[in-house]
N, C-alpha and C. Protein backbone atom coordinates (compact mmCIF):
# COMPACT_ATOMS: atom_id res chain seq x y z
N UNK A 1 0.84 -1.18 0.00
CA UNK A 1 0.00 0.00 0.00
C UNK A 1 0.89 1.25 0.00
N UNK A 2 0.26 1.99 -0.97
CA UNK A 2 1.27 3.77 -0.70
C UNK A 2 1.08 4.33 0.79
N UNK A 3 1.72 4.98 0.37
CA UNK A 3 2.40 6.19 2.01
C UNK A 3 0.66 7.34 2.49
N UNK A 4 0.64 7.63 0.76
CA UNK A 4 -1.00 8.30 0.92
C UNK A 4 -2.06 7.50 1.40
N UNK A 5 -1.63 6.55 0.77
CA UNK A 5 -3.11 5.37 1.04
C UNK A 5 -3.26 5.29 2.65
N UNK A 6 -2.03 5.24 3.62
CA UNK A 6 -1.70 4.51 5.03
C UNK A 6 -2.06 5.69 5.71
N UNK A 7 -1.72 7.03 5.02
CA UNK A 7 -2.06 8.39 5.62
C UNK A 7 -2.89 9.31 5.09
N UNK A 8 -4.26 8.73 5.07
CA UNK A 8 -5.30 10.00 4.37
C UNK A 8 -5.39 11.17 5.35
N UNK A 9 -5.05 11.23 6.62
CA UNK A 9 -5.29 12.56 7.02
C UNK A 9 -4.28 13.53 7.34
N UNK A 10 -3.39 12.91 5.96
CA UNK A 10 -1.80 13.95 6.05
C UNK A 10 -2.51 14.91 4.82
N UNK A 11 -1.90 16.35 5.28
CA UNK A 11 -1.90 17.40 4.27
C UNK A 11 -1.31 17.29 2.59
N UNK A 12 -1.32 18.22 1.98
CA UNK A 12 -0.79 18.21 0.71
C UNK A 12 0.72 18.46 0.92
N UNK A 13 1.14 19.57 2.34
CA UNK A 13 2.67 19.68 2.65
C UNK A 13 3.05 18.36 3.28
N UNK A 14 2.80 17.66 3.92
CA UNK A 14 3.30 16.66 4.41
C UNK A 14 3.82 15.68 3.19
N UNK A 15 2.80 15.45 2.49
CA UNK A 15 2.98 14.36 1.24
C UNK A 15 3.69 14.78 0.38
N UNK A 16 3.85 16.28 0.40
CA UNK A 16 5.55 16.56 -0.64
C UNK A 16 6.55 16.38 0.28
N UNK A 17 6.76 16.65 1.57
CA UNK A 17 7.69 16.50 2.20
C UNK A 17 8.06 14.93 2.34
N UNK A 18 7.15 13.64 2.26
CA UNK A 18 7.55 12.56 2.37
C UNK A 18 8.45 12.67 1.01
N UNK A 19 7.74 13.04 -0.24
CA UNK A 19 8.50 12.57 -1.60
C UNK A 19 9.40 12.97 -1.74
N UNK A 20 9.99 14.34 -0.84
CA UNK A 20 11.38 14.76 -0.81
C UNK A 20 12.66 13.77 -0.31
N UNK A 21 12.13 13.68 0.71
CA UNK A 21 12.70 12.53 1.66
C UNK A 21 13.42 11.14 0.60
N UNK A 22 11.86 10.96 -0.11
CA UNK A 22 12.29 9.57 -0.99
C UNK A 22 13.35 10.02 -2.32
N UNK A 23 13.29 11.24 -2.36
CA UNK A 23 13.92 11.89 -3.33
C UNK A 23 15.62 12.05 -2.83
N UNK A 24 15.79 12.73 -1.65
CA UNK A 24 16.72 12.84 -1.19
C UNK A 24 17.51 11.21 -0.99
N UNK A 25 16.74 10.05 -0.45
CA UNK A 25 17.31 8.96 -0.52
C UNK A 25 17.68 8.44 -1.70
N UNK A 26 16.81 8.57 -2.43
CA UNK A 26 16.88 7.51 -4.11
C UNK A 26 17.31 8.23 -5.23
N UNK A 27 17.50 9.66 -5.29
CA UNK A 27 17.40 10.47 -6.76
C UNK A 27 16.40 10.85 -7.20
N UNK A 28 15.15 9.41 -7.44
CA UNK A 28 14.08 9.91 -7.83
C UNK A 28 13.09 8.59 -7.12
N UNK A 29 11.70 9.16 -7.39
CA UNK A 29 10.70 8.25 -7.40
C UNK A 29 9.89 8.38 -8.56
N UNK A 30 9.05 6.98 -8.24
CA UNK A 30 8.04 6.49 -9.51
C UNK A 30 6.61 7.56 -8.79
N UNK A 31 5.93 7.82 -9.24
CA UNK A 31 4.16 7.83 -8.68
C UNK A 31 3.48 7.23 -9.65
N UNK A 32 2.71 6.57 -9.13
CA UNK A 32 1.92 5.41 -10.16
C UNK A 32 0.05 6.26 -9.82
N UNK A 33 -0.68 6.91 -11.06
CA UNK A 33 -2.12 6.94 -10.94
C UNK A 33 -2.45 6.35 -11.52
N UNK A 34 -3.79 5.88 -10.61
CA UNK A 34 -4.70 4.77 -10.58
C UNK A 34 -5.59 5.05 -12.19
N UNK A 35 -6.30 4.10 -12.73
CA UNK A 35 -7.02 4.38 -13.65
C UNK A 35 -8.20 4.80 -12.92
N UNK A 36 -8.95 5.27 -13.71
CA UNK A 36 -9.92 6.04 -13.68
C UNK A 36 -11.22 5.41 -14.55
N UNK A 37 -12.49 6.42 -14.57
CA UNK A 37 -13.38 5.79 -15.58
C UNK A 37 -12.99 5.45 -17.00
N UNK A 38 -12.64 6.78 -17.19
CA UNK A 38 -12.13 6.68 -19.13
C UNK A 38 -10.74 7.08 -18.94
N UNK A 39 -10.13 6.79 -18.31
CA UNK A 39 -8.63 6.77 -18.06
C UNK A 39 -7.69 5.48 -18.17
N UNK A 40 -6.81 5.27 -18.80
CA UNK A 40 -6.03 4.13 -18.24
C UNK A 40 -4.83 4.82 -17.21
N UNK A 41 -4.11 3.90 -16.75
CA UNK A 41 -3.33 4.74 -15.56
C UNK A 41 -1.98 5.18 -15.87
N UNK A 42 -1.77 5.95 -15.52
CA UNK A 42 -0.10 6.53 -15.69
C UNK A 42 0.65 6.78 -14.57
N UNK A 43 2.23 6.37 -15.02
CA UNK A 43 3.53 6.92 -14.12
C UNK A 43 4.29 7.82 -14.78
N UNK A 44 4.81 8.83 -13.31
CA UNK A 44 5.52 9.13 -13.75
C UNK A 44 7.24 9.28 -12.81
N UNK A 45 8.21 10.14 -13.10
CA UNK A 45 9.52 10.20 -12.31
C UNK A 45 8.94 11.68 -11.45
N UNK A 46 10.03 11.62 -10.29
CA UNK A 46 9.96 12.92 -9.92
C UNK A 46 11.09 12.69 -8.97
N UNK A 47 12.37 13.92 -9.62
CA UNK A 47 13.08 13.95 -8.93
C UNK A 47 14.22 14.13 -9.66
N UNK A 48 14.25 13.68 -11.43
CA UNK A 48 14.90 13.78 -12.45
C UNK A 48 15.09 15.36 -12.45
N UNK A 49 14.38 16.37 -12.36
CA UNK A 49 14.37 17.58 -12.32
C UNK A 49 15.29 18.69 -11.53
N UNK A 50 15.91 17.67 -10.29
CA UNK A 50 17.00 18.00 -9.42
C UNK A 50 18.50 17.78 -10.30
N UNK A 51 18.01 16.81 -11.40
CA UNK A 51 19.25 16.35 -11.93
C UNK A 51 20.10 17.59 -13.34
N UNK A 52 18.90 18.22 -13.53
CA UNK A 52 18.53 19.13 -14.77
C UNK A 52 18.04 18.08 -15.88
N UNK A 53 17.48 17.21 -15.68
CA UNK A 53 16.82 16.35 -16.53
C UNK A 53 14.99 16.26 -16.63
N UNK A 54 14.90 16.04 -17.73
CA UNK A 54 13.50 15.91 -17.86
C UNK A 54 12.31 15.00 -17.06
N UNK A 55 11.31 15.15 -16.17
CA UNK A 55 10.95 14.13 -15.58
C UNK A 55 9.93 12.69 -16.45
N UNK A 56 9.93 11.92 -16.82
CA UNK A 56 9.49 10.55 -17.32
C UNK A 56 8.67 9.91 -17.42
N UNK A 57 7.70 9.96 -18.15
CA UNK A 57 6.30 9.51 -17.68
C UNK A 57 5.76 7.99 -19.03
N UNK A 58 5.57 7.49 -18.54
CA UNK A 58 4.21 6.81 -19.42
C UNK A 58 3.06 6.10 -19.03
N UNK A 59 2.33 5.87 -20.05
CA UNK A 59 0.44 5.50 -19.87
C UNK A 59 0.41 4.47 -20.17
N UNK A 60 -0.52 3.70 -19.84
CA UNK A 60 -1.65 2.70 -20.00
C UNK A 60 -0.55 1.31 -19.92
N UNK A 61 0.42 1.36 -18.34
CA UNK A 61 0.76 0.10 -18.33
C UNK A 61 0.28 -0.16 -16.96
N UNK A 62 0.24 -1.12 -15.98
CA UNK A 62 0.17 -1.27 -14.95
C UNK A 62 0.99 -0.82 -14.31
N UNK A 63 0.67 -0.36 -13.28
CA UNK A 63 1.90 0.42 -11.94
C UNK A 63 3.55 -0.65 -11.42
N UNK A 64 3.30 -1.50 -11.68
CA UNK A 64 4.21 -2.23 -11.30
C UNK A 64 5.24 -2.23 -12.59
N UNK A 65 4.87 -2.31 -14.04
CA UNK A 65 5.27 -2.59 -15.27
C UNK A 65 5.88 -1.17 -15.48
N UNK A 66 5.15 0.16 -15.50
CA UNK A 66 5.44 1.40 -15.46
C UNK A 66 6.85 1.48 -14.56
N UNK A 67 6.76 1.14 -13.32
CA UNK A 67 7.81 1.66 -12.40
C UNK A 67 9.00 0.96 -12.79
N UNK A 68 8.80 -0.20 -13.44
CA UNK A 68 10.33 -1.01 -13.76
C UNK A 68 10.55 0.02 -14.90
N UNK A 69 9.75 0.16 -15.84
CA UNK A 69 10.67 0.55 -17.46
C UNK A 69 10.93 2.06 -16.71
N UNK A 70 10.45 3.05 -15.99
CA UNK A 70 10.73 4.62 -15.95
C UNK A 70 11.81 4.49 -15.10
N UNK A 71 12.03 3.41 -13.97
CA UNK A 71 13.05 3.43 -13.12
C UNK A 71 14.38 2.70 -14.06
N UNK A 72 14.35 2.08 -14.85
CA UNK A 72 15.31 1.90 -16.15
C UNK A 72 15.95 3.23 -16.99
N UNK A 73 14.94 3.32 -17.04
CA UNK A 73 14.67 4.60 -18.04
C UNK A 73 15.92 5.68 -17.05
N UNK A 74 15.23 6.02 -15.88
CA UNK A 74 15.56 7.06 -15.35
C UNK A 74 17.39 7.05 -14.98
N UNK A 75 17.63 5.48 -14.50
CA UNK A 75 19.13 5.21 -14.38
C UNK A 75 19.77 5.37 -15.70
N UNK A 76 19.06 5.19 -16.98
CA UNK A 76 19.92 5.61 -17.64
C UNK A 76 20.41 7.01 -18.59
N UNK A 77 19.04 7.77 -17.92
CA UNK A 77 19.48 8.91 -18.35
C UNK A 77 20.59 9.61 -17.29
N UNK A 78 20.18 9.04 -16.00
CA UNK A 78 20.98 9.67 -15.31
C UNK A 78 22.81 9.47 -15.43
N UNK A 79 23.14 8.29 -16.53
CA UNK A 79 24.14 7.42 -16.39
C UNK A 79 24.81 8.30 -17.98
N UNK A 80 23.95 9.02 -18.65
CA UNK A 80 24.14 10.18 -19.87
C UNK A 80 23.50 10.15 -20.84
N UNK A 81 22.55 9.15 -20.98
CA UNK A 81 21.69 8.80 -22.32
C UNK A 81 20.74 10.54 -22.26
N UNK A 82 20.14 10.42 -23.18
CA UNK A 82 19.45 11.48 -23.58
C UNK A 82 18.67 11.03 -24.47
N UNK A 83 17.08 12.00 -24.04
CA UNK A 83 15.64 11.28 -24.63
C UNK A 83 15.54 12.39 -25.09
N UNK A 84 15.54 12.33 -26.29
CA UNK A 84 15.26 13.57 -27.42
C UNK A 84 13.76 13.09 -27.83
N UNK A 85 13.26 14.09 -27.77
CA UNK A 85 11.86 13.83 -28.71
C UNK A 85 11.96 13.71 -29.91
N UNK A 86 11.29 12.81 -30.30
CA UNK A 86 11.48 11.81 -31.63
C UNK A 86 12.67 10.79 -32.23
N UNK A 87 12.94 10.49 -30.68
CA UNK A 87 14.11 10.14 -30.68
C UNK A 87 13.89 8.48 -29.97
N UNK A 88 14.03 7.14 -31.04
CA UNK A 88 13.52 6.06 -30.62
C UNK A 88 14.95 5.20 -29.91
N UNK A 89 14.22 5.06 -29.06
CA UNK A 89 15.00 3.54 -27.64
C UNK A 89 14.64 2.92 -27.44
N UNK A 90 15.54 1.74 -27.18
CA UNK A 90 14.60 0.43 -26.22
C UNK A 90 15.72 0.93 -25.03
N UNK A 91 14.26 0.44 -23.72
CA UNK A 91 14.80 0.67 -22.48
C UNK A 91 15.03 -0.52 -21.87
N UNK A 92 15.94 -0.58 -21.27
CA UNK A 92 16.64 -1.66 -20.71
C UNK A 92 15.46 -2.77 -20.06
N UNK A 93 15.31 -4.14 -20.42
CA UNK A 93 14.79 -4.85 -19.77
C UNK A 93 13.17 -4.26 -20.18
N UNK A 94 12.94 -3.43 -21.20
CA UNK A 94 11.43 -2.93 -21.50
C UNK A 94 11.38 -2.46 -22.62
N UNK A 95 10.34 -1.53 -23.30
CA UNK A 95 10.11 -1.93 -25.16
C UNK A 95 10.86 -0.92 -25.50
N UNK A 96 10.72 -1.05 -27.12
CA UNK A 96 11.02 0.27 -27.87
C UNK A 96 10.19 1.37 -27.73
N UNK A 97 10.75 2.03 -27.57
CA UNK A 97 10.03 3.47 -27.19
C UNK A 97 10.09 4.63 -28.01
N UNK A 98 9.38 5.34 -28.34
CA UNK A 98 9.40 6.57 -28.90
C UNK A 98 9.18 8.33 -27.89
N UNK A 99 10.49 8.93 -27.98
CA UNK A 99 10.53 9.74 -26.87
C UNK A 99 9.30 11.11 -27.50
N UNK A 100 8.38 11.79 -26.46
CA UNK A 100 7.25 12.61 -27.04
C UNK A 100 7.56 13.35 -26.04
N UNK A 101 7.59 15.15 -26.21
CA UNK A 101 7.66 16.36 -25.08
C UNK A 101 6.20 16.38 -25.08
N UNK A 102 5.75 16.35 -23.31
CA UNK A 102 4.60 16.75 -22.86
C UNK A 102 4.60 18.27 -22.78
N UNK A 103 3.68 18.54 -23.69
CA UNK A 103 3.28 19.98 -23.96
C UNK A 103 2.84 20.42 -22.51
N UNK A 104 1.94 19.93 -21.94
CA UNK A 104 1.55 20.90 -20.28
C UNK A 104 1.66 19.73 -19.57
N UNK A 105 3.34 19.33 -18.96
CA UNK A 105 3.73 18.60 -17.98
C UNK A 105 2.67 19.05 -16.45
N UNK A 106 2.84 20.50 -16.34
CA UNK A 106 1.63 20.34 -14.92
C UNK A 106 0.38 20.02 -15.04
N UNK A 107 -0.11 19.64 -15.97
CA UNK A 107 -1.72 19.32 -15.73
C UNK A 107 -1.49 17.82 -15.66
N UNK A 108 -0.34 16.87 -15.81
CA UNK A 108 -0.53 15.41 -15.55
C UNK A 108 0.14 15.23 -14.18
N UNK A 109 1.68 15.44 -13.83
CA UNK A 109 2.69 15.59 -13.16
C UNK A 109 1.69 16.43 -11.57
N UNK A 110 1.04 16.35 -11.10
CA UNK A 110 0.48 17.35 -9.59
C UNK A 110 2.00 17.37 -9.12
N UNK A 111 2.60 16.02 -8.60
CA UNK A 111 3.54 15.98 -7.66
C UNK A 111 4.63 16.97 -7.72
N UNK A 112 5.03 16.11 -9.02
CA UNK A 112 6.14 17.46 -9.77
C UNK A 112 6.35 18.46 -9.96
N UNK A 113 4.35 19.04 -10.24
CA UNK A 113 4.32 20.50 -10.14
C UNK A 113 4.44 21.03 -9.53
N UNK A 114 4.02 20.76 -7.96
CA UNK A 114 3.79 21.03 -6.99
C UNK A 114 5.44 21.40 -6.30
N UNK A 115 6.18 20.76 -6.38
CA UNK A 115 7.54 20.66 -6.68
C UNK A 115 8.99 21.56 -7.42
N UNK A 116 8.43 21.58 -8.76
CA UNK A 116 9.37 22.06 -9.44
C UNK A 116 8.68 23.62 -10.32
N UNK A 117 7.51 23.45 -9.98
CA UNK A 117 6.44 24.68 -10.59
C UNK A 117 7.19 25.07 -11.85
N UNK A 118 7.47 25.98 -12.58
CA UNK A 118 7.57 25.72 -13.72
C UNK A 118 8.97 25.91 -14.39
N UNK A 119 9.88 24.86 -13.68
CA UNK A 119 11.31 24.52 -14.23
C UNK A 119 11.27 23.34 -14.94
N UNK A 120 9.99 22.51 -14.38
CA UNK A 120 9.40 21.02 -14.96
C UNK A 120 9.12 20.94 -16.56
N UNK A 121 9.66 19.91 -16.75
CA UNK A 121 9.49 19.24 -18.55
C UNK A 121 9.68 17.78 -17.88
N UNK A 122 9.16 17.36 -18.94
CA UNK A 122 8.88 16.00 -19.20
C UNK A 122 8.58 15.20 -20.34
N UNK A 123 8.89 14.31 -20.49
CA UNK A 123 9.36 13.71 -21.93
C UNK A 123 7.74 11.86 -21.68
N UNK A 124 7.06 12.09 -22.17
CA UNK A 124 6.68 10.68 -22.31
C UNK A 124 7.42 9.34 -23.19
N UNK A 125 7.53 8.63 -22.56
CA UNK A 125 8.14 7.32 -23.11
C UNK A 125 6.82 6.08 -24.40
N UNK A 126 6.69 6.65 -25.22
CA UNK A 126 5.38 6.13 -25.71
C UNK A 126 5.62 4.98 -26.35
N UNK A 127 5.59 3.91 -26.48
CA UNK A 127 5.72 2.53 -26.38
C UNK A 127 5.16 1.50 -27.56
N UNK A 128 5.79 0.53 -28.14
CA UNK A 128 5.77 -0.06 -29.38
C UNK A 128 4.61 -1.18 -28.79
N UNK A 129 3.48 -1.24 -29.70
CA UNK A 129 2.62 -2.74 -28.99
C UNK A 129 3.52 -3.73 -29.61
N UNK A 130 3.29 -5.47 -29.29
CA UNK A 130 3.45 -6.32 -29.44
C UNK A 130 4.16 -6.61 -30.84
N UNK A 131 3.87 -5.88 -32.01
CA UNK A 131 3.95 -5.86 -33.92
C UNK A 131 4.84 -5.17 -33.78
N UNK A 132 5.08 -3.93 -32.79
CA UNK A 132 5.97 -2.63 -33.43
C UNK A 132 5.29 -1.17 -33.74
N UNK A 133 4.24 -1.96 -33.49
CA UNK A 133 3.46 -0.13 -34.06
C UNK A 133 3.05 1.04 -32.64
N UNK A 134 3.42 1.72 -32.69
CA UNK A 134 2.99 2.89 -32.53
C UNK A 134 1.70 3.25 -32.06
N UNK A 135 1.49 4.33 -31.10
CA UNK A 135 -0.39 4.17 -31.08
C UNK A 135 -0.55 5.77 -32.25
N UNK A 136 -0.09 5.63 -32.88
CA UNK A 136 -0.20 6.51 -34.06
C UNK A 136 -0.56 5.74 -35.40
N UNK A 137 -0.14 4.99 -35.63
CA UNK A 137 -0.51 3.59 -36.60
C UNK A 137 -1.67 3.28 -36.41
N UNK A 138 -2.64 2.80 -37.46
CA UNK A 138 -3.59 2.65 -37.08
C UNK A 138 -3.62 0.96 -36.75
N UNK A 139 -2.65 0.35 -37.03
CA UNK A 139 -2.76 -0.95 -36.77
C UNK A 139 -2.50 -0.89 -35.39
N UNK A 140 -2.00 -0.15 -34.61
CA UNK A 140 -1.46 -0.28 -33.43
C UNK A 140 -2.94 -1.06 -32.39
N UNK A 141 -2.42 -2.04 -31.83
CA UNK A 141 -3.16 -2.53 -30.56
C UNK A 141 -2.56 -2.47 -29.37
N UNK A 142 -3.30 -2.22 -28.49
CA UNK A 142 -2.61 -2.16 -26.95
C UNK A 142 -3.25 -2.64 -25.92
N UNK A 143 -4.38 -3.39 -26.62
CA UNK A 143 -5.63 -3.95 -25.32
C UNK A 143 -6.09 -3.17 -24.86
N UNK A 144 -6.71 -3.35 -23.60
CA UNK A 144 -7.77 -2.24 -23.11
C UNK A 144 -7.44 -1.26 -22.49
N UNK A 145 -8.07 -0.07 -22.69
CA UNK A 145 -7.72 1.07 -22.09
C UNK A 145 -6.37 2.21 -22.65
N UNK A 146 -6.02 1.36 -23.93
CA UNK A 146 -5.06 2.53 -24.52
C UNK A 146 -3.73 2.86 -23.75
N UNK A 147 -3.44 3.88 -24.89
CA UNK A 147 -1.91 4.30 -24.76
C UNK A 147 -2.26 6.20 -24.94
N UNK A 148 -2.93 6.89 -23.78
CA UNK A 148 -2.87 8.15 -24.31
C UNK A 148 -1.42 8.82 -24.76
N UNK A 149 -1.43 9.54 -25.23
CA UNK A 149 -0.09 10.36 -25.65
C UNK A 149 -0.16 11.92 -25.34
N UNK A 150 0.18 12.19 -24.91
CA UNK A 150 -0.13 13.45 -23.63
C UNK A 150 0.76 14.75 -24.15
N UNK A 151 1.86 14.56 -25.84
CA UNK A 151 2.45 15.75 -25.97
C UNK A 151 2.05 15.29 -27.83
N UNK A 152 2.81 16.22 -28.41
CA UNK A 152 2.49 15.74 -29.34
C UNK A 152 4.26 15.08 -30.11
N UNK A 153 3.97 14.04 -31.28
CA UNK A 153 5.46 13.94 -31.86
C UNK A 153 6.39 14.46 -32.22
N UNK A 154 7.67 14.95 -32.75
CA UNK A 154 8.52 15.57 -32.77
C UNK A 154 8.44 16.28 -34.39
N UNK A 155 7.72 15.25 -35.18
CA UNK A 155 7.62 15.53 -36.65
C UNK A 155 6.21 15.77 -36.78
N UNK A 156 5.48 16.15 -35.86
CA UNK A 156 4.12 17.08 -36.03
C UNK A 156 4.58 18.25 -35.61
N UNK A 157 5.46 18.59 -34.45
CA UNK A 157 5.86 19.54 -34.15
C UNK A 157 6.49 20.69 -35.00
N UNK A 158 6.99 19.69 -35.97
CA UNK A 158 8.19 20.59 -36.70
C UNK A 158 7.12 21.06 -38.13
């Protein structure tokens, strides 16, 4: 069970001050949200932002699956890799990925925002289904509940 879950009648300062703590120990942490009605659920990093790095997010995997590939992810940016948007990786021990800039990191990120207010960027890790495709492809499958994509691609951008 989370730290929030064990303590619903801690404040909004308390619960940044725990993630500092976990921040100060680890570099960074995962936060995993729950799905929702028409939501599937997303993670993201927080703590990459101390590093001058972008914080890490992706959708529609399970919380447990999310926290392995972003905590991959995150050791290896921290180790010098660099996630350029539109810029494809496989992450260690997890898929090929396609790197996407989240256009309004604070409306997904609370923690982060709450946090880094507006020094925060963030890069989504958007993820190859099973074939290779893309949730831009229309062949792309991902089972239920999708793969939102929360910025837009690097070659729509341009």
């Amino acid at each position: 069970m989370c730290w929030v879950c064990e303590h619903p009648e801690s404040s909004s300062e308390e619960r940044l001050e725990y993630v500092r703590g976990l921040i100060v120990q680890n570099c960074w942490v995962v936060i995993g949200v729950h799905e929702e009605l028409y939501r599937p659920p997303y993670s993201y990093t927080v703590g990459l932002t101390e590093q001058g790095r972008p914080e890490l997010v992706i959708t529609g995997l399970p919380q447990k699956r999310a926290a392995d590939v972003l905590s991959s992810a995150a050791a290896e940016v921290l180790d010098g890799a660099t996630l350029t948007p539109g810029k494809h990786v496989r992450v260690a021990g997890g898929p090929m990925v396609e790197v996407v800039q989240l256009t309004q990191p604070g409306a997904h990120l609370d923690i982060a925002a709450a946090l880094y207010e507006r020094r925060l960027e963030a890069v989504q890790l958007v993820y190859a289904d099973r074939r290779g495709y893309l949730p831009w492809d229309r062949r792309f499958r991902n089972g239920r509940g999708g793969q939102p994509v929360l910025g837009m691609r690097a070659e729509q951008a341009a």
